[in-house]
Protein backbone atom coordinates (compact mmCIF):
# COMPACT_ATOMS: atom_id res chain seq x y z
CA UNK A 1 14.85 6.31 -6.61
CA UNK A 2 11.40 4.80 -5.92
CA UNK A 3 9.82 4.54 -2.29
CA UNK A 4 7.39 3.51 -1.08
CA UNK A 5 4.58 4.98 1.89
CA UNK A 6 1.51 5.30 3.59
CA UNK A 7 -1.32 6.98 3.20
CA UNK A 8 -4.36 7.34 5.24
CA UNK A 9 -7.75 7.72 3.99
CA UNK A 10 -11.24 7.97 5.04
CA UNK A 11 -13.39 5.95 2.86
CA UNK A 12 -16.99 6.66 2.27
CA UNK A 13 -18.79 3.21 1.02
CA UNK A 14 -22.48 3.13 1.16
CA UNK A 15 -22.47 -0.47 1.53
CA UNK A 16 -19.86 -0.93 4.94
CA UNK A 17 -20.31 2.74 6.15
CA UNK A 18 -17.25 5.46 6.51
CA UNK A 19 -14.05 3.55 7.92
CA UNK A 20 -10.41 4.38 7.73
CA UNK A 21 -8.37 2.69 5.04
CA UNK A 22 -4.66 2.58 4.80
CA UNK A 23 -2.86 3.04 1.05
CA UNK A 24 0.28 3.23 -0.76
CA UNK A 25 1.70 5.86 -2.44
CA UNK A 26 4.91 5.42 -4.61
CA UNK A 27 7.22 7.69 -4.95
CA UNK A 28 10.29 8.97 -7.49
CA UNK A 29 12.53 11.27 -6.44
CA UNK A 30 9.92 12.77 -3.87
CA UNK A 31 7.32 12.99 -6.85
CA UNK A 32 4.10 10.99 -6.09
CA UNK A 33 3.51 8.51 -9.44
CA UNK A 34 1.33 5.85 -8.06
CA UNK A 35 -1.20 5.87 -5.79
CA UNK A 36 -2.78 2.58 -4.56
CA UNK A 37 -6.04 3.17 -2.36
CA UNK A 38 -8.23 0.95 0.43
CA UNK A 39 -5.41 -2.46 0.85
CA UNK A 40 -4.71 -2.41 4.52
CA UNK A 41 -7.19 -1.98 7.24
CA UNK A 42 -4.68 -1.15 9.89
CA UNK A 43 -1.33 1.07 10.41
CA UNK A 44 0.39 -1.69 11.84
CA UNK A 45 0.17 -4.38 8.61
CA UNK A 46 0.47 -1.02 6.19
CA UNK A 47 3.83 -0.13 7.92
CA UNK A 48 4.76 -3.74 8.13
CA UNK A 49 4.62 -4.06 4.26
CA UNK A 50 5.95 -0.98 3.48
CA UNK A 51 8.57 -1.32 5.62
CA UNK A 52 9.47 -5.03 3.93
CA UNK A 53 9.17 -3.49 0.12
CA UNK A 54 11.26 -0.83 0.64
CA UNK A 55 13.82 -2.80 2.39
CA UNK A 56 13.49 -5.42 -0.69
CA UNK A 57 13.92 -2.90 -3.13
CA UNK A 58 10.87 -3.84 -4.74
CA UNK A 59 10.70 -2.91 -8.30
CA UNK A 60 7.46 -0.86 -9.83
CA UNK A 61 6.66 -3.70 -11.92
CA UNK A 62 5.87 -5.98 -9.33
CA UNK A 63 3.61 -4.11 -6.65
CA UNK A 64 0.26 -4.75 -7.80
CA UNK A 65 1.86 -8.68 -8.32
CA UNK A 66 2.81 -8.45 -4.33
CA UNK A 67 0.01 -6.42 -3.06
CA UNK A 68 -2.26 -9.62 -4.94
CA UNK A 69 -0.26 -11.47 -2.88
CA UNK A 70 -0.57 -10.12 0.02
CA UNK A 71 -4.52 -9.65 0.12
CA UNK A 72 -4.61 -13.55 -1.34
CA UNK A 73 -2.68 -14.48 2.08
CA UNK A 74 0.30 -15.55 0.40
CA UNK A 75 3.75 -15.31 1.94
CA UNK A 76 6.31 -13.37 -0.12
């Protein structure tokens, strides 16, 4: 079964200094086999799309497709 979560990561850019960054990480059967760095600058919109996707039932196939949507500003 595939789920979705958060990770948290301190991101060291040269160009906008060190800031935390906020990740997904998919999941099958509690083995990690995706790992999306640097979409969300904040907990609360990371957990808010997480919390949609995995409600949705998102397939694999269509993350990067919603994340693109998401960082775009579309509603989905």
């Amino acid at each position: 079964m595939i789920e979705y979560k958060i990770i948290e990561e301190k991101i060291q850019d040269p160009k906008f200094g060190d800031h935390m960054s906020f990740g997904i990480c998919v999941l099958n059967d509690k083995e990690e086999i995706v790992k999306i760095s640097d979409v969300f600058e904040n907990a609360e919109n990371a957990i808010h799309f997480v919390d949609k996707i995995n409600a949705e039932g998102l397939e694999l196939e269509h993350l990067d497709a919603v994340i693109e949507d998401y960082l775009l500003g579309y509603s989905w």
